[in-house]
PDB file of N, CA and C in Angstrom:
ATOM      1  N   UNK A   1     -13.010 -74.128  27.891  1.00  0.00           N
ATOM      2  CA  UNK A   1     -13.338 -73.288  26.757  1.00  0.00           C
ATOM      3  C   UNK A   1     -14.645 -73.775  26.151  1.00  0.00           C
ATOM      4  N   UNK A   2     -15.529 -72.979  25.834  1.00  0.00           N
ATOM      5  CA  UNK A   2     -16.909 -73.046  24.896  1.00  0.00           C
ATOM      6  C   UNK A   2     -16.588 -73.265  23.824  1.00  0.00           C
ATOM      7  N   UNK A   3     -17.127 -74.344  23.178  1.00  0.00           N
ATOM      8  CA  UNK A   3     -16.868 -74.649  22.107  1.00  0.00           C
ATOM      9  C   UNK A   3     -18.201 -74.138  21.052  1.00  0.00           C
ATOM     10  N   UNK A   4     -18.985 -73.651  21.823  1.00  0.00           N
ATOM     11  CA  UNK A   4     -20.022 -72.633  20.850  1.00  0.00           C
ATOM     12  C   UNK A   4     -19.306 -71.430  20.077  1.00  0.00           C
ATOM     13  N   UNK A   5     -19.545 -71.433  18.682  1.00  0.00           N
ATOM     14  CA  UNK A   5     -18.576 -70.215  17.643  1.00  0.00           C
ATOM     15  C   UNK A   5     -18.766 -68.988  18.644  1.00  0.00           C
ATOM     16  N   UNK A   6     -18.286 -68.258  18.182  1.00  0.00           N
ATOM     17  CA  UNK A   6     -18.072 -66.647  18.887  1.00  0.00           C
ATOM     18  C   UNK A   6     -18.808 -66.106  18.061  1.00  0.00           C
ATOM     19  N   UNK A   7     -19.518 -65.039  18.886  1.00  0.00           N
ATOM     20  CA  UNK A   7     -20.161 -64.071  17.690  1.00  0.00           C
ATOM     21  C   UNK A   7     -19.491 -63.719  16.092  1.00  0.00           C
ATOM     22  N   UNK A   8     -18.488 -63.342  16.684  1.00  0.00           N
ATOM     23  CA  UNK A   8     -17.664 -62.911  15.914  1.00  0.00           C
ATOM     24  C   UNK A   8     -17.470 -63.577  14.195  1.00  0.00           C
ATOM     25  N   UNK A   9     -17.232 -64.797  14.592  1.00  0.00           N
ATOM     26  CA  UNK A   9     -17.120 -66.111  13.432  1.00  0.00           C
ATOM     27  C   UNK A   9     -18.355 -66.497  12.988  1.00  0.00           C
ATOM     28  N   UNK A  10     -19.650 -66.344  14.310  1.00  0.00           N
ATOM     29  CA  UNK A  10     -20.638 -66.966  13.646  1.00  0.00           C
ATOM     30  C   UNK A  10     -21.406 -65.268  12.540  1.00  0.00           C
ATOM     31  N   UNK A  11     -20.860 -64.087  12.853  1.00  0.00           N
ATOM     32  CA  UNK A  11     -21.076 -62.784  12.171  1.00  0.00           C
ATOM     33  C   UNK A  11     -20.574 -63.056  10.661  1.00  0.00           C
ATOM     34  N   UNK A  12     -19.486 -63.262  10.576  1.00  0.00           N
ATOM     35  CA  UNK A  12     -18.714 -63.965   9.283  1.00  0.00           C
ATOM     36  C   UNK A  12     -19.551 -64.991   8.154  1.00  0.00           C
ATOM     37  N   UNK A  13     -19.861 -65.871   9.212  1.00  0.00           N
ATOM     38  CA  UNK A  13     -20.760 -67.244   8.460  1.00  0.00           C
ATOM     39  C   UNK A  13     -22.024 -66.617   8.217  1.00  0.00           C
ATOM     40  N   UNK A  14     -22.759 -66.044   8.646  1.00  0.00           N
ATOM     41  CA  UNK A  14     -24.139 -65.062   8.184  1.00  0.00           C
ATOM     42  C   UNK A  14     -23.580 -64.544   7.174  1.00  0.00           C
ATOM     43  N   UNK A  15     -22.810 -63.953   7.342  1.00  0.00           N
ATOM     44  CA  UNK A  15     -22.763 -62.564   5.635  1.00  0.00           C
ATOM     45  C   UNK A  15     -22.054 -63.359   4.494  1.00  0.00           C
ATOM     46  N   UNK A  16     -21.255 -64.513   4.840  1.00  0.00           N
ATOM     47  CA  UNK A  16     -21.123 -65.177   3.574  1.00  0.00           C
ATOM     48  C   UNK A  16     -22.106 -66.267   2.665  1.00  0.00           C
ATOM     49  N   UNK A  17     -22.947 -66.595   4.200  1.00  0.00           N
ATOM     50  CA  UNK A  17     -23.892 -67.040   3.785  1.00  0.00           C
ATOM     51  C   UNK A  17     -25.104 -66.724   2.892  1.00  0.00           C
ATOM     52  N   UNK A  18     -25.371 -65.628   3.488  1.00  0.00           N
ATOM     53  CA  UNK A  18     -25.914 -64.567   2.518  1.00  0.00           C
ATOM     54  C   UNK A  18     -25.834 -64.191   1.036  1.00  0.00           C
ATOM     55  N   UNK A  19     -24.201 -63.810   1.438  1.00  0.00           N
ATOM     56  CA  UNK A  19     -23.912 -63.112  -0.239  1.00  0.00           C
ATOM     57  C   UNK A  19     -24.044 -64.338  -1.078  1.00  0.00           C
ATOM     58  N   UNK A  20     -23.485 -65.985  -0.318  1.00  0.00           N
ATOM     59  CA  UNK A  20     -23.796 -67.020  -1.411  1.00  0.00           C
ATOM     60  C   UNK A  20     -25.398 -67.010  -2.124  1.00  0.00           C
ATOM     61  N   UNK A  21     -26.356 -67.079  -1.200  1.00  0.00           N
ATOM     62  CA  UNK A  21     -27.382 -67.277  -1.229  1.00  0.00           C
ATOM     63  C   UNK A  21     -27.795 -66.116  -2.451  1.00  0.00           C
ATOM     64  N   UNK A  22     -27.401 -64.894  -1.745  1.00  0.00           N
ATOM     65  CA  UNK A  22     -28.053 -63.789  -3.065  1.00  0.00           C
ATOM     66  C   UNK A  22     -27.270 -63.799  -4.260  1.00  0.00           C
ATOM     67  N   UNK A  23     -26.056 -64.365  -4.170  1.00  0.00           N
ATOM     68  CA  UNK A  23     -25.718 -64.152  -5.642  1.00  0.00           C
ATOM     69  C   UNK A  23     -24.589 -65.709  -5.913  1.00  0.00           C
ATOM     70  N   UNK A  24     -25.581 -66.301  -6.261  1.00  0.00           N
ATOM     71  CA  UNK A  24     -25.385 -68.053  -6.439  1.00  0.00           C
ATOM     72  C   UNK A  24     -23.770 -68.461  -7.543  1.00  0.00           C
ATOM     73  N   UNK A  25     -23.541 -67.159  -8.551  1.00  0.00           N
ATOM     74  CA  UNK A  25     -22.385 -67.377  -9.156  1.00  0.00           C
ATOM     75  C   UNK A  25     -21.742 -66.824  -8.785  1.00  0.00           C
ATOM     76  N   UNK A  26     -21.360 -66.261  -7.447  1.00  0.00           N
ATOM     77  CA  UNK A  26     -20.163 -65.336  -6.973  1.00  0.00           C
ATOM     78  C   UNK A  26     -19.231 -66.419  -6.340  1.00  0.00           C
ATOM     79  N   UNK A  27     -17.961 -65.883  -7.004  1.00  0.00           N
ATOM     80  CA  UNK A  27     -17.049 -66.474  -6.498  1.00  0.00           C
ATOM     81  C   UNK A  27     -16.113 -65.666  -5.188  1.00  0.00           C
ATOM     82  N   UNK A  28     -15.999 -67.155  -4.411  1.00  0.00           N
ATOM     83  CA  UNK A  28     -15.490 -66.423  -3.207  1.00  0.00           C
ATOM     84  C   UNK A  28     -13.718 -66.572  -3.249  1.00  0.00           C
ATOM     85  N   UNK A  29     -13.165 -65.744  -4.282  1.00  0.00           N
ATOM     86  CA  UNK A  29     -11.142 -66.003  -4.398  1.00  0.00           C
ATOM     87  C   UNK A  29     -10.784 -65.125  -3.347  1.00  0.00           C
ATOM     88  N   UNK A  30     -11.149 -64.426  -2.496  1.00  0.00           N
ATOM     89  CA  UNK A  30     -10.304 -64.068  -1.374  1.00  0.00           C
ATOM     90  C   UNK A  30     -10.195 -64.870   0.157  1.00  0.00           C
ATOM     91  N   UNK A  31     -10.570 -65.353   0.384  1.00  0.00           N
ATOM     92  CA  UNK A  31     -11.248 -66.346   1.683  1.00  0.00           C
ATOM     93  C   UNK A  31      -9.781 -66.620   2.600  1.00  0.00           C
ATOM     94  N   UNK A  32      -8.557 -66.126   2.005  1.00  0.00           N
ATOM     95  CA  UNK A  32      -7.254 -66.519   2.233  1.00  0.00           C
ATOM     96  C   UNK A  32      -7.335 -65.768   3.886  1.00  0.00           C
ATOM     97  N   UNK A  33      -7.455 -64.096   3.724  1.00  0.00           N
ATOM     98  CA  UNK A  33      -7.808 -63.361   4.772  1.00  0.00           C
ATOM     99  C   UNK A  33      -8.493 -63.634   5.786  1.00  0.00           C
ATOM    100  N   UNK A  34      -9.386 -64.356   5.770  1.00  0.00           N
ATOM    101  CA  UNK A  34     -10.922 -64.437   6.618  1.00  0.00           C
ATOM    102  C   UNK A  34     -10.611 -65.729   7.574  1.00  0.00           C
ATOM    103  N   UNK A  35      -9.942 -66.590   6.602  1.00  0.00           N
ATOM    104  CA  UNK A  35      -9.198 -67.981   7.028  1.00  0.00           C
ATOM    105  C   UNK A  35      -8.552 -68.177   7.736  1.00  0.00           C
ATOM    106  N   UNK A  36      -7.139 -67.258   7.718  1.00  0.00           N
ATOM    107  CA  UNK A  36      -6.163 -67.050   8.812  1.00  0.00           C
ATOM    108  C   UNK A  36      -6.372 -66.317   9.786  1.00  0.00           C
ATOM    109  N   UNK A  37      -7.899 -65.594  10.231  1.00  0.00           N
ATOM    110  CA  UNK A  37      -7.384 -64.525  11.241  1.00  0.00           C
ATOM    111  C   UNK A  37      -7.598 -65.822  12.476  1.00  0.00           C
ATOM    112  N   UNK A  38      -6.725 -65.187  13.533  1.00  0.00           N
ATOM    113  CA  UNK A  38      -6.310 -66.070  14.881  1.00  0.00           C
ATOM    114  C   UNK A  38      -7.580 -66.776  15.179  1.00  0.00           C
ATOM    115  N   UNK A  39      -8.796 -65.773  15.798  1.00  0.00           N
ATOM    116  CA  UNK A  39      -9.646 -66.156  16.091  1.00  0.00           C
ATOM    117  C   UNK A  39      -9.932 -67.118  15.656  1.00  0.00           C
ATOM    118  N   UNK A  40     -10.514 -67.547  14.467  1.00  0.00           N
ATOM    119  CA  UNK A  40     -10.365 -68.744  13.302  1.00  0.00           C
ATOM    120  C   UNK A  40     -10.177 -69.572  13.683  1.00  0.00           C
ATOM    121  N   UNK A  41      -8.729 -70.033  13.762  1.00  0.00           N
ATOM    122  CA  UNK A  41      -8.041 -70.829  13.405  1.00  0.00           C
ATOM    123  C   UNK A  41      -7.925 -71.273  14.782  1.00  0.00           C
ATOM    124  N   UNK A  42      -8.105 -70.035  16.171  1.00  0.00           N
ATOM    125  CA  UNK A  42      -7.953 -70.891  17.385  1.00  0.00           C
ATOM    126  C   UNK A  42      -9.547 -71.370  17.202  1.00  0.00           C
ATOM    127  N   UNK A  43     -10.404 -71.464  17.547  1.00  0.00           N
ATOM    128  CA  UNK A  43     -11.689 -71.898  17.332  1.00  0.00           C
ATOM    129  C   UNK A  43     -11.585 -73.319  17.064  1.00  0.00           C
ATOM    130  N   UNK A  44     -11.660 -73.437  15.655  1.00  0.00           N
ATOM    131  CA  UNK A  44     -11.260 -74.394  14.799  1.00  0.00           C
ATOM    132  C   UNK A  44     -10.519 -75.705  15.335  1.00  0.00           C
ATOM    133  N   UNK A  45      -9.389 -75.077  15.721  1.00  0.00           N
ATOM    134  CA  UNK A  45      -8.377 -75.927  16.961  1.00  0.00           C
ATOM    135  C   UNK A  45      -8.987 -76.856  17.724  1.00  0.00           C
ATOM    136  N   UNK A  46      -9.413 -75.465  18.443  1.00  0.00           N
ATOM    137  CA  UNK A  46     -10.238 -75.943  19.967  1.00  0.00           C
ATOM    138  C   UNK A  46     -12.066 -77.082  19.778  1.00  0.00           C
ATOM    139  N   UNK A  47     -12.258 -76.947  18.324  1.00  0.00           N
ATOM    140  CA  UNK A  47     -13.235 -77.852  17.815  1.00  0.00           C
ATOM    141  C   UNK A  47     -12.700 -79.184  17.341  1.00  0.00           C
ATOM    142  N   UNK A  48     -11.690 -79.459  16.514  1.00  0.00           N
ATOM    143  CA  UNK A  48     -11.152 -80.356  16.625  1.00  0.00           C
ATOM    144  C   UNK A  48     -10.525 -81.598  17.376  1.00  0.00           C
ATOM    145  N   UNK A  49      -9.883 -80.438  18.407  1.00  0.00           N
ATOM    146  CA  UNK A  49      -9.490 -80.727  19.256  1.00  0.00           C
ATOM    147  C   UNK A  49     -10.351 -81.455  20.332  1.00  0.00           C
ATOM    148  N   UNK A  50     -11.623 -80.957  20.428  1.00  0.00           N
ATOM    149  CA  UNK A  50     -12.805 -81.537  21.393  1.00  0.00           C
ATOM    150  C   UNK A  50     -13.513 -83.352  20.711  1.00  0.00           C
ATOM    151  N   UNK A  51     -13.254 -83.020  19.485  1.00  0.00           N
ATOM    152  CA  UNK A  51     -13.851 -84.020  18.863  1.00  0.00           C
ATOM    153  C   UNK A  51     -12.917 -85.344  17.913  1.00  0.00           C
ATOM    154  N   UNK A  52     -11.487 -84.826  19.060  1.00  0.00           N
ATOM    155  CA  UNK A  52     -10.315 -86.266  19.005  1.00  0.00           C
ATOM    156  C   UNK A  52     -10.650 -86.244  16.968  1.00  0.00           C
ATOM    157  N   UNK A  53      -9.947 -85.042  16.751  1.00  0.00           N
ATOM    158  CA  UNK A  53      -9.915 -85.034  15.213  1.00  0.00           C
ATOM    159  C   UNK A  53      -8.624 -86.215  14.694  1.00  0.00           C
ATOM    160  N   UNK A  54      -8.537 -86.965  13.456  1.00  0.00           N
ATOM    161  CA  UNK A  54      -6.988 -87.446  13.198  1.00  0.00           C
ATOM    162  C   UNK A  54      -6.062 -86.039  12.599  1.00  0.00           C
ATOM    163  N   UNK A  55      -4.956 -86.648  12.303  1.00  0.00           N
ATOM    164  CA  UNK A  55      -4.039 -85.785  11.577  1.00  0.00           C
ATOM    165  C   UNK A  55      -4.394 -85.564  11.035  1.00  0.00           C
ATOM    166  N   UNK A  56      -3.507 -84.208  10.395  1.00  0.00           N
ATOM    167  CA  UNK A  56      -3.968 -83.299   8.980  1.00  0.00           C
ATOM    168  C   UNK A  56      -3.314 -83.910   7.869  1.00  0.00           C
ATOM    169  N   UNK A  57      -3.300 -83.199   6.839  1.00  0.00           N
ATOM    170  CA  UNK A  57      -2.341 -83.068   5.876  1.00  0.00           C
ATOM    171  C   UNK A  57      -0.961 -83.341   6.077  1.00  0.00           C
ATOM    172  N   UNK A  58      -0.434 -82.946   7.414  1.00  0.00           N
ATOM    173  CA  UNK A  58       0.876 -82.814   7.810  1.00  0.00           C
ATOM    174  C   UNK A  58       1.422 -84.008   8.017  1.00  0.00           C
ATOM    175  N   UNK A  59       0.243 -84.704   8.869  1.00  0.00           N
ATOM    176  CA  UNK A  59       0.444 -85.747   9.568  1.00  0.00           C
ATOM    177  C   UNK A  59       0.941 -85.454  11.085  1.00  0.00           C
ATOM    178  N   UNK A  60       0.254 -84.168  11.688  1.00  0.00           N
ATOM    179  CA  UNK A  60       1.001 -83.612  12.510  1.00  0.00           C
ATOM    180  C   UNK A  60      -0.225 -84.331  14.020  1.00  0.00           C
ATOM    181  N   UNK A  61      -0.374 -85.139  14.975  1.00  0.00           N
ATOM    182  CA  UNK A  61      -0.975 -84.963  16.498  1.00  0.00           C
ATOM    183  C   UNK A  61      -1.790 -84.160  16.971  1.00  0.00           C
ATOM    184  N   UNK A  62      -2.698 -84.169  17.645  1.00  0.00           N
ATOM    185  CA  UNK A  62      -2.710 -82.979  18.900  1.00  0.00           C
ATOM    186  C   UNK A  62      -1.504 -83.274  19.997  1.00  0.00           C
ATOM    187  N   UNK A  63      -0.912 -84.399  19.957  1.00  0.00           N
ATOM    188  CA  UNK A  63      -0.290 -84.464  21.196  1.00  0.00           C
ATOM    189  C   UNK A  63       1.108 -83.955  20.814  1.00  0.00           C
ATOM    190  N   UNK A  64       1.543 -83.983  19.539  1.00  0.00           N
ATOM    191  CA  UNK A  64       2.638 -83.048  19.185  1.00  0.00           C
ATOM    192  C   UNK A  64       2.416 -81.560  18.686  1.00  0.00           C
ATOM    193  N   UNK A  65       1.487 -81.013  18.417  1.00  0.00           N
ATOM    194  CA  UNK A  65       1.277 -79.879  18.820  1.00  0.00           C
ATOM    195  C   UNK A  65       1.275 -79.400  20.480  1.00  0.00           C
ATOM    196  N   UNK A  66       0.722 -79.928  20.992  1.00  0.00           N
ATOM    197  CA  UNK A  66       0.821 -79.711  22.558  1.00  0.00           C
ATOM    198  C   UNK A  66       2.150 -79.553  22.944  1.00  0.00           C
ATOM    199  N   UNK A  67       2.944 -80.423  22.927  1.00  0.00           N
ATOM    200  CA  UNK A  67       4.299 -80.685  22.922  1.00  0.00           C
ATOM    201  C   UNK A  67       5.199 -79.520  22.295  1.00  0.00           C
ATOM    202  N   UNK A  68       4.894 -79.324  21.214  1.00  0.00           N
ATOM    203  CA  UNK A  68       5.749 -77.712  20.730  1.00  0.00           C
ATOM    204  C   UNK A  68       5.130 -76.881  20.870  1.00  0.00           C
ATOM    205  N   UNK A  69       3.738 -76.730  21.512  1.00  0.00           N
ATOM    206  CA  UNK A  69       3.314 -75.217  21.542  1.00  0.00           C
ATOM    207  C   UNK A  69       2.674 -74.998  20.679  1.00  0.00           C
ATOM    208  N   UNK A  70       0.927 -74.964  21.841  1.00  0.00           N
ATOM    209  CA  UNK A  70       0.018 -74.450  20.358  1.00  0.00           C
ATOM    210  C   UNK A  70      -0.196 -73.529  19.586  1.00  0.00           C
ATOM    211  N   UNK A  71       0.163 -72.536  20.555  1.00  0.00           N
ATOM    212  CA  UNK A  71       0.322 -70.806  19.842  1.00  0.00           C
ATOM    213  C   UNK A  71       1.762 -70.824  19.178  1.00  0.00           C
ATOM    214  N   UNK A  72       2.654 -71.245  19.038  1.00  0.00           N
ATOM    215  CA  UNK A  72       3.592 -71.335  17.690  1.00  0.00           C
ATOM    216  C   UNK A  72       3.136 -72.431  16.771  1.00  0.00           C
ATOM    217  N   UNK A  73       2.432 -73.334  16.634  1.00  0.00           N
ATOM    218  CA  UNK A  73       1.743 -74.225  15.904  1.00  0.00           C
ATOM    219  C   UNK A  73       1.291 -73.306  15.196  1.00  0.00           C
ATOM    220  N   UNK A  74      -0.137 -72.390  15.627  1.00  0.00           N
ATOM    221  CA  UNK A  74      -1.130 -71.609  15.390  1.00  0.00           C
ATOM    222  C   UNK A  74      -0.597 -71.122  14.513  1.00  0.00           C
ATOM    223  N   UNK A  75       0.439 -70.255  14.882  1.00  0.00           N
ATOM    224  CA  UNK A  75       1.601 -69.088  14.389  1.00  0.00           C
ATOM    225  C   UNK A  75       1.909 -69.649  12.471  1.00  0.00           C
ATOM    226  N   UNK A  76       2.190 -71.069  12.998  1.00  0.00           N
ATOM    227  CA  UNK A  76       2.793 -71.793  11.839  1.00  0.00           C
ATOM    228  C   UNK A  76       1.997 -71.847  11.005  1.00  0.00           C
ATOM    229  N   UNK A  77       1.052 -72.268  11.408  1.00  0.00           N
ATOM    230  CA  UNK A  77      -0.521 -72.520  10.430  1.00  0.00           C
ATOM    231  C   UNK A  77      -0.933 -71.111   9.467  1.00  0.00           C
ATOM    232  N   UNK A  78      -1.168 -70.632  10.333  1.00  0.00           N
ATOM    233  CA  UNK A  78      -1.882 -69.186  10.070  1.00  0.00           C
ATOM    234  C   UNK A  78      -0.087 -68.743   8.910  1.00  0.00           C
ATOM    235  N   UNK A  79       0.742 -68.676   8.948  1.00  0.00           N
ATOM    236  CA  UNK A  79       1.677 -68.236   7.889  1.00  0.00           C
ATOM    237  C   UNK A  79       1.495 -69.318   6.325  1.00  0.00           C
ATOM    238  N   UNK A  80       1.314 -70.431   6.815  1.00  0.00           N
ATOM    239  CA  UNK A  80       1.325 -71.119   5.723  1.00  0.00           C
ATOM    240  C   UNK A  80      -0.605 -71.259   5.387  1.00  0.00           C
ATOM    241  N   UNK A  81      -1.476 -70.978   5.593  1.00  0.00           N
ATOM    242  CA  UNK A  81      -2.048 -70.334   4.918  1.00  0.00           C
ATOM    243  C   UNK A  81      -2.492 -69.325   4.283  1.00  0.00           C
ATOM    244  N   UNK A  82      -1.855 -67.947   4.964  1.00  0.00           N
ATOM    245  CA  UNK A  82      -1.385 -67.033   4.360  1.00  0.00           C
ATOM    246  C   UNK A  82      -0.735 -66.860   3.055  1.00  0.00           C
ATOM    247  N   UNK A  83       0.548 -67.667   2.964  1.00  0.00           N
ATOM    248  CA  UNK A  83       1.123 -68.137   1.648  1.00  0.00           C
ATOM    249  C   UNK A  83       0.655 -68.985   1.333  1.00  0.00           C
ATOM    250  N   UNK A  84      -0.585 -70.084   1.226  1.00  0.00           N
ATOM    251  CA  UNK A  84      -1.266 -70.858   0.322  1.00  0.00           C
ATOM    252  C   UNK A  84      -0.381 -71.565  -0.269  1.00  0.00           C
ATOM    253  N   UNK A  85       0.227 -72.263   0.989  1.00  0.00           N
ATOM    254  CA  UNK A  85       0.823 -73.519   0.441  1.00  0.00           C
ATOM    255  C   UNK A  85      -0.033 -74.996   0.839  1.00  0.00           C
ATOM    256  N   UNK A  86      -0.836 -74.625   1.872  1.00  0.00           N
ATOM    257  CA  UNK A  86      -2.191 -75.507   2.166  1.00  0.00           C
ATOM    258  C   UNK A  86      -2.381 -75.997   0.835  1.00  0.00           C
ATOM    259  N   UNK A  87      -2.914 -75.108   0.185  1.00  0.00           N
ATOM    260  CA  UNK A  87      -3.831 -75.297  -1.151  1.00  0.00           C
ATOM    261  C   UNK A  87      -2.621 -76.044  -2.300  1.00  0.00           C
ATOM    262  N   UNK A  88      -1.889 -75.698  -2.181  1.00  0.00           N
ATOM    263  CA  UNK A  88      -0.728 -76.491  -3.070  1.00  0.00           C
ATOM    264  C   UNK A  88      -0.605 -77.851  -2.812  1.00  0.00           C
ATOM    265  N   UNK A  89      -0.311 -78.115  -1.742  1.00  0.00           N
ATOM    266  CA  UNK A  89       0.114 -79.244  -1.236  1.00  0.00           C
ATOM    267  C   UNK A  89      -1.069 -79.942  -1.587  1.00  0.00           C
ATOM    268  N   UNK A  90      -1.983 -79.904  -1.246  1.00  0.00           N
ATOM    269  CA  UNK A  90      -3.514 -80.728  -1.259  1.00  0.00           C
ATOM    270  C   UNK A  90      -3.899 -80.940  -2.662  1.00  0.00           C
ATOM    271  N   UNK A  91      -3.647 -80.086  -3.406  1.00  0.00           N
ATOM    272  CA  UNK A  91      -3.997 -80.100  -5.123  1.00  0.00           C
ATOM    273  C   UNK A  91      -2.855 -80.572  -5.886  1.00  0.00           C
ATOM    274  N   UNK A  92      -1.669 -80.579  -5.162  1.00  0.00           N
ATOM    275  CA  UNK A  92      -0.580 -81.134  -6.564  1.00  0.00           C
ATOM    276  C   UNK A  92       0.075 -82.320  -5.773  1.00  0.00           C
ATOM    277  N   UNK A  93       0.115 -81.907  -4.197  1.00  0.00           N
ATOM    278  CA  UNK A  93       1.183 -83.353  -3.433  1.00  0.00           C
ATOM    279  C   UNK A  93       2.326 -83.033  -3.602  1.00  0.00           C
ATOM    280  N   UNK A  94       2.614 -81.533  -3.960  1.00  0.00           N
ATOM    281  CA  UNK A  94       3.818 -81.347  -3.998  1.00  0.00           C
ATOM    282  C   UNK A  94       4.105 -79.715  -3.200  1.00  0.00           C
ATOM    283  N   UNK A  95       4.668 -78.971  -3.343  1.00  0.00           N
ATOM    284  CA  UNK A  95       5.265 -78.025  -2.538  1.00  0.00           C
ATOM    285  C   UNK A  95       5.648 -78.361  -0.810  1.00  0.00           C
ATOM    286  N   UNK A  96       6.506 -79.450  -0.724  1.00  0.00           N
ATOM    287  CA  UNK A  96       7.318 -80.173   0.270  1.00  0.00           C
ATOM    288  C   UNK A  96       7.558 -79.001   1.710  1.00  0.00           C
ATOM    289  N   UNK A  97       7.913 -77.885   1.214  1.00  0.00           N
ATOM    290  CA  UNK A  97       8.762 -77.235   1.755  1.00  0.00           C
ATOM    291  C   UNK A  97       7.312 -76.006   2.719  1.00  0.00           C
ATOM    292  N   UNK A  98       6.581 -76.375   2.181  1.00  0.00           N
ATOM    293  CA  UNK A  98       5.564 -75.695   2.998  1.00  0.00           C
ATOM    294  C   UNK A  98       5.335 -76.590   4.901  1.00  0.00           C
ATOM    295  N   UNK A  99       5.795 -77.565   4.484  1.00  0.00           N
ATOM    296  CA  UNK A  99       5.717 -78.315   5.986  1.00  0.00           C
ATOM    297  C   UNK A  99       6.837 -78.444   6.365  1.00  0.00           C
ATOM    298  N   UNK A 100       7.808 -77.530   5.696  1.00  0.00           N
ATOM    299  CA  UNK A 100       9.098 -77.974   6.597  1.00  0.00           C
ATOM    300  C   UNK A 100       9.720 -79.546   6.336  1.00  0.00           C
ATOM    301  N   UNK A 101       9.376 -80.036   5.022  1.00  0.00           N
ATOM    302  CA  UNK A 101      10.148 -81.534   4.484  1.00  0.00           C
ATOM    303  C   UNK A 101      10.807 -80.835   3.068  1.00  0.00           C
ATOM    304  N   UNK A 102      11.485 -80.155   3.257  1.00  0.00           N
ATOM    305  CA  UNK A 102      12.301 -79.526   2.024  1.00  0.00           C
ATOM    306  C   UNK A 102      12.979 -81.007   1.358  1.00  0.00           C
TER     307      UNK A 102
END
């Protein structure tokens, strides 16, 4: 796999780049959408992944992702940033139950 962005993502990073640039106090509160689409997030993966990233937040491997399956990993990811429990967890240290440690 190419680890050069896809048009697609690098199309994304131009126009946000942009709108930052032209309008310096705009706030970007939707980014939730743009974040989770697959493409994304496989990308992302597959960059990490090239560059022997450590654990996340989770404390989760590449080698235990591998192990359960990266496209239900993906799956997992992409729902829980969807529901923005990412952002919880990271800002309070709490909402447990977003990783499945209820």
């Amino acid at each position: 796999m190419s680890l050069a962005t896809p048009e697609k993502i690098r199309t994304l990073q131009r126009k946000l780049y942009r709108k930052a640039k032209a309008e310096p106090a705009f706030r970007f509160y939707l980014l939730y959408d743009k974040i989770c689409r697959e493409d994304i997030l496989r990308h992302a993966y597959a960059v990490a992944r090239a560059n022997a990233g450590a654990s996340g937040v989770d404390g989760v491997s590449f080698a235990q992702i591998e192990a359960l399956g990266v496209e239900a990993w993906l799956a997992g990811l992409r729902d829980r940033v969807a529901n923005r429990c990412l952002l919880r967890r990271r800002l309070s240290g709490a909402n447990q139950k977003c990783f499945g440690q209820d």
